[in-house]
N, C-alpha and C. Protein backbone atom coordinates (compact mmCIF):
# COMPACT_ATOMS: atom_id res chain seq x y z
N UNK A 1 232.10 64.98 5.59
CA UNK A 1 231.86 63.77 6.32
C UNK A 1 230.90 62.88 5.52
N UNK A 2 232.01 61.54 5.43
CA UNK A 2 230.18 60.65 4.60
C UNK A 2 229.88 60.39 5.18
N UNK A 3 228.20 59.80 4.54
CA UNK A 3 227.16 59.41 5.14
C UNK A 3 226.17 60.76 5.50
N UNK A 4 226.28 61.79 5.55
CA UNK A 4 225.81 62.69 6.00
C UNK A 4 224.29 62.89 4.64
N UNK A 5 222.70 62.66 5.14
CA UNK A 5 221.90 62.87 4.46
C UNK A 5 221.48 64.46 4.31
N UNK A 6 221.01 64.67 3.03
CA UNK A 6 220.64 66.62 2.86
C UNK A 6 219.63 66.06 1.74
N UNK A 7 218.27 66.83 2.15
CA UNK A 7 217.47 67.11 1.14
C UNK A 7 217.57 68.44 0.03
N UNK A 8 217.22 67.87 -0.97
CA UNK A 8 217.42 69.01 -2.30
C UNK A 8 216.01 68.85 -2.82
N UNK A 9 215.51 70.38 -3.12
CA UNK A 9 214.29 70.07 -4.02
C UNK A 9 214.18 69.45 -4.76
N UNK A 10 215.11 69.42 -5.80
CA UNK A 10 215.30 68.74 -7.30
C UNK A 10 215.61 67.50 -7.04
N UNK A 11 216.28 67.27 -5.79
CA UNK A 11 217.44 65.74 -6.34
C UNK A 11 216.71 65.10 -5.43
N UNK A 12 215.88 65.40 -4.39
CA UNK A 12 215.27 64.85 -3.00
C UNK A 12 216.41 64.59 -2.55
N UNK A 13 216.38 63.48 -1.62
CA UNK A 13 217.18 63.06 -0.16
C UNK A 13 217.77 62.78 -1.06
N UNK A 14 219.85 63.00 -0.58
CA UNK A 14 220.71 62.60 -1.27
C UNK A 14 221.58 62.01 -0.04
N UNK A 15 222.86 61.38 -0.28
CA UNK A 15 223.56 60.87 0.75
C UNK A 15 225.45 61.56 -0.03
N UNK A 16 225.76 61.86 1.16
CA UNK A 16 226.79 62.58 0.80
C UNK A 16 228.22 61.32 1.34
N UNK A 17 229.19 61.41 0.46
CA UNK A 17 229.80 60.19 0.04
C UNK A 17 231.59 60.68 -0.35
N UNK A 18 232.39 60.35 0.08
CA UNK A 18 233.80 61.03 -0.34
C UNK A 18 234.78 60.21 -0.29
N UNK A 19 235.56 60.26 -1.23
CA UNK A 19 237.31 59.78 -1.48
C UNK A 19 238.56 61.05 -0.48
N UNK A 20 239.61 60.34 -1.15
CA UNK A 20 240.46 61.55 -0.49
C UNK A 20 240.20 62.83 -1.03
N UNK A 21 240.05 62.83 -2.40
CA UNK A 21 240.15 64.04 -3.14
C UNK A 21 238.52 64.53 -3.51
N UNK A 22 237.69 63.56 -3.54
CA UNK A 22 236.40 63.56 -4.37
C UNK A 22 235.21 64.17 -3.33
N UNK A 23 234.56 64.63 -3.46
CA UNK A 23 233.18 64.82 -2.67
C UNK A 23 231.87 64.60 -3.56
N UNK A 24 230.72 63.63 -3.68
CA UNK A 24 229.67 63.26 -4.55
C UNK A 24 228.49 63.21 -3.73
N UNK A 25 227.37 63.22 -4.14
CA UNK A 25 226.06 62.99 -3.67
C UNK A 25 225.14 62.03 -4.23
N UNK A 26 225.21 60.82 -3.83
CA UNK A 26 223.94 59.59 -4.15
C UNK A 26 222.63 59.80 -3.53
N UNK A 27 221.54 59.73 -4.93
CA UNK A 27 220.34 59.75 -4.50
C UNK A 27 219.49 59.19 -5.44
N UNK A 28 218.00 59.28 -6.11
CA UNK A 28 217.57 58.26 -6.40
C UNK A 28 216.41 59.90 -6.80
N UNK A 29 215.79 59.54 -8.38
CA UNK A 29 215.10 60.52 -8.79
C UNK A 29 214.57 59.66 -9.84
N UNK A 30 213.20 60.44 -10.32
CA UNK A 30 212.20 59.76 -10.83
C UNK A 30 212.13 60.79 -12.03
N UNK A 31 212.41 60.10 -12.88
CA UNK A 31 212.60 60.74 -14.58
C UNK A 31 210.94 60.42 -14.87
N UNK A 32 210.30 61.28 -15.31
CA UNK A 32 209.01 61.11 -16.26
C UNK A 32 209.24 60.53 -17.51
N UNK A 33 208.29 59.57 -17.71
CA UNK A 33 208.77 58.54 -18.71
C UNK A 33 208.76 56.83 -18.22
N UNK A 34 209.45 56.85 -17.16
CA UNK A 34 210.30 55.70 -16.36
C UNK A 34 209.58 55.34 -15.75
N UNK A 35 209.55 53.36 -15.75
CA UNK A 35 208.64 52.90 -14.38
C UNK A 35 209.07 53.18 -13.58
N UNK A 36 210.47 53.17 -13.12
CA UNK A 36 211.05 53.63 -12.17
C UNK A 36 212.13 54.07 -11.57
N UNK A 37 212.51 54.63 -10.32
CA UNK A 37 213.17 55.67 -10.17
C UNK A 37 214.65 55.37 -10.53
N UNK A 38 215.58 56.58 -10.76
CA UNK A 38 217.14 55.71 -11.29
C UNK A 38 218.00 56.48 -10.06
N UNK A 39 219.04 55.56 -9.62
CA UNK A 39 220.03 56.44 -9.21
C UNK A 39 220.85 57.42 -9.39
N UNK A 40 220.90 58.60 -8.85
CA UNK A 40 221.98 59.90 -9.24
C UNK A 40 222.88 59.99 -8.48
N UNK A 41 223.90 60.25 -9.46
CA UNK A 41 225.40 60.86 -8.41
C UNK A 41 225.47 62.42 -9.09
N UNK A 42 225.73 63.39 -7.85
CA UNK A 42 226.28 64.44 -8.14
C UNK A 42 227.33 64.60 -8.33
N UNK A 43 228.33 64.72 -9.26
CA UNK A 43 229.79 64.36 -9.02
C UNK A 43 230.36 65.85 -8.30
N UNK A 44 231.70 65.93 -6.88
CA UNK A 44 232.19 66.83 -6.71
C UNK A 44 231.08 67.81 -6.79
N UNK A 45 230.05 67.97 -5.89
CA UNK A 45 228.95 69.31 -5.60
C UNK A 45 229.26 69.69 -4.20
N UNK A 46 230.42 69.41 -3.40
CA UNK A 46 230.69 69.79 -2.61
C UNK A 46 230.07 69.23 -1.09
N UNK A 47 230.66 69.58 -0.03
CA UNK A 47 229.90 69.62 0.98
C UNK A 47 228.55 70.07 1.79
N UNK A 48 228.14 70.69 0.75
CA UNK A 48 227.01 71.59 0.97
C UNK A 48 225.99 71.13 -0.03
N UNK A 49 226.47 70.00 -1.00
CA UNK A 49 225.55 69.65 -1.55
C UNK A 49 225.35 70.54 -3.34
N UNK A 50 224.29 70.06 -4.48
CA UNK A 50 224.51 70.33 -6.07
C UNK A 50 224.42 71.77 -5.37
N UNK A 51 225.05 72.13 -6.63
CA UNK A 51 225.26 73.68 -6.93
C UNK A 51 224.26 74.21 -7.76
N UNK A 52 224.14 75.18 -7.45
CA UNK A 52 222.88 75.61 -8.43
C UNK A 52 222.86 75.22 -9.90
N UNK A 53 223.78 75.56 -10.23
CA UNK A 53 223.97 75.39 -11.99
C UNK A 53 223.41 73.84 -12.01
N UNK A 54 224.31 72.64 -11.04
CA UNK A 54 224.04 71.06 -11.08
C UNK A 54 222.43 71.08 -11.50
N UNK A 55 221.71 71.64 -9.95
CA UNK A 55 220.29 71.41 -10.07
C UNK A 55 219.74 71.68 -10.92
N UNK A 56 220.05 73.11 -11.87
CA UNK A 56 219.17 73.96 -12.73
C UNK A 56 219.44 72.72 -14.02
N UNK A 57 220.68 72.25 -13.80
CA UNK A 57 220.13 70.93 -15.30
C UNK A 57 219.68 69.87 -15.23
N UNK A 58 219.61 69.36 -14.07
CA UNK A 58 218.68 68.51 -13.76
C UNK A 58 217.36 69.04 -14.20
N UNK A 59 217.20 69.82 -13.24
CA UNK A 59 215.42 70.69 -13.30
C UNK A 59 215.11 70.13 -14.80
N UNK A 60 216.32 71.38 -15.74
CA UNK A 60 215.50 71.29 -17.09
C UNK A 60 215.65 69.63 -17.88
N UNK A 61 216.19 68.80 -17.67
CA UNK A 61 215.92 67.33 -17.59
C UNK A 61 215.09 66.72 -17.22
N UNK A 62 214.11 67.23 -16.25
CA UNK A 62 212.92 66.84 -15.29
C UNK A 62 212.15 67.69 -16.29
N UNK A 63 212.30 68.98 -16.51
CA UNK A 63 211.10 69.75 -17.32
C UNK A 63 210.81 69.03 -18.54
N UNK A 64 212.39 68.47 -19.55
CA UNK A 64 212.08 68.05 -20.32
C UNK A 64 212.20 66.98 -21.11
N UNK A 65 211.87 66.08 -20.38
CA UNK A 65 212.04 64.60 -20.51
C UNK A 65 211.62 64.22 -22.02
N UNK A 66 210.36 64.35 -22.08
CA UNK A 66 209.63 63.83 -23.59
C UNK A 66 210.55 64.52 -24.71
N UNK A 67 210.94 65.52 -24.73
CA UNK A 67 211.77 66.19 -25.72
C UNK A 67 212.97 65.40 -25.98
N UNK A 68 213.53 65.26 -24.66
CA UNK A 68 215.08 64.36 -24.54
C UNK A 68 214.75 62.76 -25.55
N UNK A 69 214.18 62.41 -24.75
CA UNK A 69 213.23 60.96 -25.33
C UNK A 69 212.88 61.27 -26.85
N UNK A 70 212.43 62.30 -27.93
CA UNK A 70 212.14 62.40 -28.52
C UNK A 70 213.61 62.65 -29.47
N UNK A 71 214.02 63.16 -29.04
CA UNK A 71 215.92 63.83 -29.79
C UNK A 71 216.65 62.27 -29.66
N UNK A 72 216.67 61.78 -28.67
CA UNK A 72 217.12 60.63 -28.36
C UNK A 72 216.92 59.24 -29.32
N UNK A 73 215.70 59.06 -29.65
CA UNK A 73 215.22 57.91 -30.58
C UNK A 73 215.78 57.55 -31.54
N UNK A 74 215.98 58.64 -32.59
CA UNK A 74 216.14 58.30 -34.04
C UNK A 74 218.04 57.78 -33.17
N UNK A 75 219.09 58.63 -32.41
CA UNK A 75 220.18 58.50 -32.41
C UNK A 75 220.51 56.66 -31.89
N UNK A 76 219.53 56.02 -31.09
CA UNK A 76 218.98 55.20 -30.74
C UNK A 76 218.84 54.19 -31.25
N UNK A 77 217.97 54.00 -32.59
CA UNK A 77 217.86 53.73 -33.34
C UNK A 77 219.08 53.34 -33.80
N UNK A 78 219.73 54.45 -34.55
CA UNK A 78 220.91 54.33 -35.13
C UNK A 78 221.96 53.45 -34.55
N UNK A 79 222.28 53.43 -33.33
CA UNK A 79 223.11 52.61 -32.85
C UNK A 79 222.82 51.55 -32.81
N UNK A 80 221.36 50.98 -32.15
CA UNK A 80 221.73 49.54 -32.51
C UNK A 80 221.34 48.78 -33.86
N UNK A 81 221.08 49.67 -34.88
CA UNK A 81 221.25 49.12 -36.18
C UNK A 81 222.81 49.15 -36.62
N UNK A 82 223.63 49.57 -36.13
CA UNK A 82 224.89 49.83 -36.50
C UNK A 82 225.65 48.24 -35.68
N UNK A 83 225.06 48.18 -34.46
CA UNK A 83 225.85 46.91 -33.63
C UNK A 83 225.00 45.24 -33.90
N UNK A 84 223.90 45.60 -34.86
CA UNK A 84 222.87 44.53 -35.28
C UNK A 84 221.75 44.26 -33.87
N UNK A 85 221.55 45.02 -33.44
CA UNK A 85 220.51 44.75 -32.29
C UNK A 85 219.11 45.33 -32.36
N UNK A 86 219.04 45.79 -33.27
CA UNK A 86 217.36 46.67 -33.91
C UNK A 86 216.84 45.92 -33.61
N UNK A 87 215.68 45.69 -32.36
CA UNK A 87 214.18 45.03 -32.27
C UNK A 87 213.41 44.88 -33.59
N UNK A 88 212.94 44.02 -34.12
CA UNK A 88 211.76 44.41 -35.02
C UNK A 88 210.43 45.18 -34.79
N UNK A 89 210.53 45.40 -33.22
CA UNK A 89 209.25 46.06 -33.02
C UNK A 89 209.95 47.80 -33.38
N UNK A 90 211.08 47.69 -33.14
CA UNK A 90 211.49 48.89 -33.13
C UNK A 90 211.74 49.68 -34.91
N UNK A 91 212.29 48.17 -35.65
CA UNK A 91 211.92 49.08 -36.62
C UNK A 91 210.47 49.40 -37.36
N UNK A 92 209.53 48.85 -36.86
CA UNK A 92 208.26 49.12 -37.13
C UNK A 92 207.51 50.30 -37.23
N UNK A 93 207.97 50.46 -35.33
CA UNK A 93 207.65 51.70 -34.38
C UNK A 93 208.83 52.00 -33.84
N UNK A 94 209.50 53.34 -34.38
CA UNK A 94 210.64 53.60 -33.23
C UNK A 94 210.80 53.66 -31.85
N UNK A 95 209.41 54.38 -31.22
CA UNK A 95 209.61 54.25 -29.86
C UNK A 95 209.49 53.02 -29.33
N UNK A 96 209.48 51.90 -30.03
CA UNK A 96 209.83 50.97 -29.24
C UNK A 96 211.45 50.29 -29.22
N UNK A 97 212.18 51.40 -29.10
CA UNK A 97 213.71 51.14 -28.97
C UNK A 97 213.49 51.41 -27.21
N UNK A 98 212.96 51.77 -26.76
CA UNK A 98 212.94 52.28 -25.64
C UNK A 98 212.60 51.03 -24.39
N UNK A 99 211.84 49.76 -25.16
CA UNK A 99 211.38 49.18 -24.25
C UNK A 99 212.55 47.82 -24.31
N UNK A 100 213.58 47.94 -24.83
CA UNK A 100 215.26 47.22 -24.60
C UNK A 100 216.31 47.82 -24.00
N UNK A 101 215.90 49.18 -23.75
CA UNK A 101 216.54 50.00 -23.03
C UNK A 101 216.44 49.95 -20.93
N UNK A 102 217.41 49.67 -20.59
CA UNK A 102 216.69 49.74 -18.91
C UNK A 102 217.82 50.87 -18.26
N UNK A 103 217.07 51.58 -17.51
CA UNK A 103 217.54 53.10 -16.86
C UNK A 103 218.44 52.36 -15.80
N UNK A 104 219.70 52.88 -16.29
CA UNK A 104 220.59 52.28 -14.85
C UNK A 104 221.00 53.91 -13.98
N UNK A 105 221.25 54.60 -14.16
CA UNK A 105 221.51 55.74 -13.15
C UNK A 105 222.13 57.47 -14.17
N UNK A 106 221.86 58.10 -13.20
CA UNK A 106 222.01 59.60 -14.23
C UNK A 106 223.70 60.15 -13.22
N UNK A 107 224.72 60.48 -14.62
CA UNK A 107 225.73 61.32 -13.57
C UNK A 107 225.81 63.06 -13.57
N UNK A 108 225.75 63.69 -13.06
CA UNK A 108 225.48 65.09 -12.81
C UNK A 108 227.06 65.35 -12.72
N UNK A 109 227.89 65.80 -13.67
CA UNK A 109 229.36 65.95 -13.96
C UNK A 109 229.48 67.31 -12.74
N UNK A 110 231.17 67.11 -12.67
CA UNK A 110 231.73 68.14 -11.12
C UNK A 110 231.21 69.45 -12.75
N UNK A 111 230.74 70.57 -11.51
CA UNK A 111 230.64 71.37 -12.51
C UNK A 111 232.26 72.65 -13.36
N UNK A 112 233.76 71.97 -12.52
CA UNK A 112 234.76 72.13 -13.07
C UNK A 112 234.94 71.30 -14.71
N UNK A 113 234.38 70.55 -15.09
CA UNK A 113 234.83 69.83 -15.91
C UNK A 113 234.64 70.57 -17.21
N UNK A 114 235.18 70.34 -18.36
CA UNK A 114 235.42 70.81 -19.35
C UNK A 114 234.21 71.53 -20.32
N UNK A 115 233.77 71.08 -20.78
CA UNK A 115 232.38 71.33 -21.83
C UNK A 115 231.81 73.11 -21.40
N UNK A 116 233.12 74.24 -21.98
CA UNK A 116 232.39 75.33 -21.72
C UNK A 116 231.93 76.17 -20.85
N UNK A 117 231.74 75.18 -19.16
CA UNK A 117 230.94 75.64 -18.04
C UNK A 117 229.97 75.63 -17.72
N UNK A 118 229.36 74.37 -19.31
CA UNK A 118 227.96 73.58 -19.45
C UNK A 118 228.36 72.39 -18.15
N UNK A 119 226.75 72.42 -17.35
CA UNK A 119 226.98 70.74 -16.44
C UNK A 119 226.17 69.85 -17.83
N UNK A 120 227.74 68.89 -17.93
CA UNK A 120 226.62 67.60 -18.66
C UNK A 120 226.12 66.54 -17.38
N UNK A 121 225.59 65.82 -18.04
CA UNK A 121 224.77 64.88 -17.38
C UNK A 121 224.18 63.82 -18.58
N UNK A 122 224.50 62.92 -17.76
CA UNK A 122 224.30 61.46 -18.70
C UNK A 122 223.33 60.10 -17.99
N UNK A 123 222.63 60.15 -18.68
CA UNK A 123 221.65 59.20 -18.70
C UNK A 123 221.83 58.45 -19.02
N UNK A 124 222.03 56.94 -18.09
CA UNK A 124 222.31 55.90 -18.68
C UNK A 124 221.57 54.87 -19.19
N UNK A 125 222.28 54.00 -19.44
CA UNK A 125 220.72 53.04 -20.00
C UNK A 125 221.70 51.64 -20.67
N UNK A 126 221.60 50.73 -19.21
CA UNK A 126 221.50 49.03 -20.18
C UNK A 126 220.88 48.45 -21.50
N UNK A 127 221.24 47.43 -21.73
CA UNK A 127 220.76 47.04 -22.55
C UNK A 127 220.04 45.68 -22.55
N UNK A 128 218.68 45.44 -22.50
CA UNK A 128 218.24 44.15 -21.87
C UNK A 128 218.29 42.85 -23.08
N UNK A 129 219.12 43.24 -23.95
CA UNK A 129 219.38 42.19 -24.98
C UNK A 129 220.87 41.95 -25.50
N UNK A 130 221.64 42.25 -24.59
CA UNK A 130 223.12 41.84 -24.48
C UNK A 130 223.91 43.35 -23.47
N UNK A 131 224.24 42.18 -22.70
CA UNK A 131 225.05 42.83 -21.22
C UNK A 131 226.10 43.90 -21.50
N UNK A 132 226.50 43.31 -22.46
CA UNK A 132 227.95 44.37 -22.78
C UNK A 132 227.64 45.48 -22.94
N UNK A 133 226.49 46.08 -23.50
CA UNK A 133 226.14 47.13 -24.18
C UNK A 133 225.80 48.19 -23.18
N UNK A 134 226.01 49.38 -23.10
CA UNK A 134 224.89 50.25 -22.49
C UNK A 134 225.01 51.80 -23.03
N UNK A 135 224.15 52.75 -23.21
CA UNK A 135 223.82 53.54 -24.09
C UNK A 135 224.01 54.76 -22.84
N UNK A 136 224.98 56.34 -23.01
CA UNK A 136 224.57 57.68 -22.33
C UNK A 136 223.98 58.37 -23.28
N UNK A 137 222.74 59.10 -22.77
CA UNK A 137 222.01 60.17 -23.59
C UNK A 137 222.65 61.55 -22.87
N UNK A 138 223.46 62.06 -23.54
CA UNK A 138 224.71 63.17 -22.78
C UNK A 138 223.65 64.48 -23.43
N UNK A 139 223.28 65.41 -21.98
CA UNK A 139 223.05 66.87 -22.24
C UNK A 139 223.92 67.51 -21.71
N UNK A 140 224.19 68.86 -21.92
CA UNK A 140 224.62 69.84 -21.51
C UNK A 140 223.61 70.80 -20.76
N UNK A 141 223.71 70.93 -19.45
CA UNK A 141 222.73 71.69 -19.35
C UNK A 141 221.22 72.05 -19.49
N UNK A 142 221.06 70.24 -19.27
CA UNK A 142 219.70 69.68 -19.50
C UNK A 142 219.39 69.67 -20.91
N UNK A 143 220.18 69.80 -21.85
CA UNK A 143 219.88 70.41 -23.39
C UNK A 143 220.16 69.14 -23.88
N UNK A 144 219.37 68.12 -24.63
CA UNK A 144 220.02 66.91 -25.55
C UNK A 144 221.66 67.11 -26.23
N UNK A 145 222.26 66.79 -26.12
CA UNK A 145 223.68 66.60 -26.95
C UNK A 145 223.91 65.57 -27.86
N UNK A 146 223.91 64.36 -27.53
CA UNK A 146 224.21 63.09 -28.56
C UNK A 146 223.73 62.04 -27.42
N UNK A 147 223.93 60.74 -28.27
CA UNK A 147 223.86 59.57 -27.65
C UNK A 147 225.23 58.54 -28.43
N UNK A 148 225.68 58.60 -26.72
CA UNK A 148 227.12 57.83 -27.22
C UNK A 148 226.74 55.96 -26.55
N UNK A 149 227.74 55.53 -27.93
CA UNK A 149 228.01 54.11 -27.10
C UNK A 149 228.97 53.25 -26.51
N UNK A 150 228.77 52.84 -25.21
CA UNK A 150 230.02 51.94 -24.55
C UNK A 150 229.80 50.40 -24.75
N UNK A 151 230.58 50.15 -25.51
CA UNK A 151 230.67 48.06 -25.01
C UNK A 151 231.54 47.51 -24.43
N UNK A 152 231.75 48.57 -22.99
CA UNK A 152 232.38 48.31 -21.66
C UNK A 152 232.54 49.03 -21.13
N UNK A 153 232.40 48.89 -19.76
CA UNK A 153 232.39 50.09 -18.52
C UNK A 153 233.63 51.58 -19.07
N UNK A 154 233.13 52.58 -18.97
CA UNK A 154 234.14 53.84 -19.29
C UNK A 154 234.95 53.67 -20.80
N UNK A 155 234.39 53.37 -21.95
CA UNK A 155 234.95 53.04 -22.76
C UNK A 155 233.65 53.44 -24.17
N UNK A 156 233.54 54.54 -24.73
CA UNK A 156 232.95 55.10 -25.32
C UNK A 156 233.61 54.44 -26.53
N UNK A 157 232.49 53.80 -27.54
CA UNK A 157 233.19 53.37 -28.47
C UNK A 157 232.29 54.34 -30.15
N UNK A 158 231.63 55.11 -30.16
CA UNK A 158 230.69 55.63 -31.18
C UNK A 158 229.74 56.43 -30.43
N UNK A 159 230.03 57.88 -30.91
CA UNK A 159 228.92 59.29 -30.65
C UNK A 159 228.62 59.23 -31.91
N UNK A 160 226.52 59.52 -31.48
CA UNK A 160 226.33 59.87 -32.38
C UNK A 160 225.14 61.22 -32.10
């Protein structure tokens, strides 16, 4: 049934949400790092809400933010020197790739989906210096993986 609210340790208050076929969970979580909080979808976690495995990569995403952020930069970097969008502050100081970056929402993949029986999860991230752009920082299992780029909705155009 949508609409139906369930608290989760990890994910806090989520709102439970469904298609014919689909069952997801929208909620709203606060990444360390971030002024502020981003939206999450659980994809397909059922009626009962994330599955353990979902939460346990979140968790370690919450445990390890600065690491992610840290693996993340240089790949970061790389991309928008590749599309001509390198800040000059950024090539100065790398971590300041981060402050053109704006957190649009994290997806917590159905944990059927492919990658092994790893949950990925992707971190998204606008781009506050041209619209088209927006950047996923894809883990597996809370584990950094790559940072891919879209220059349009569902349309991955360069992993790196």
């Amino acid at each position: 049934m949508a609409g139906v609210e369930k608290w989760h340790p990890v994910f806090g208050t989520l709102t439970r949400d469904q298609s014919e076929d689909e069952v997801w969970w929208d909620g709203h979580v606060a990444l360390p790092g971030l002024a502020r909080r981003c939206a999450v979808m659980v994809m397909d976690a059922g009626t009962e809400g994330p599955t353990a495995a979902q939460a346990a990569a979140m968790r370690r995403i919450l445990d390890s933010a600065a690491e992610i952020r840290r693996l993340a930069t240089a790949p970061l970097i790389a991309s928008h020197q590749a599309i001509g969008l390198l800040p000059l502050a950024a090539a100065a100081d790398p971590d300041r790739i981060w402050d053109v970056l704006d957190p649009e929402w994290i997806e917590v993949a159905d944990p059927r989906q492919g990658n092994d029986g790893r949950i990925a999860v992707a971190l998204m991230f606008g781009s506050t210096q041209h619209a088209i752009f927006a950047w996923a920082i894809e883990t597996l299992d809370g584990v950094f993986d790559r940072v891919e780029l879209y220059d349009a909705p569902d349309e991955p155009e360069d992993a790196l």
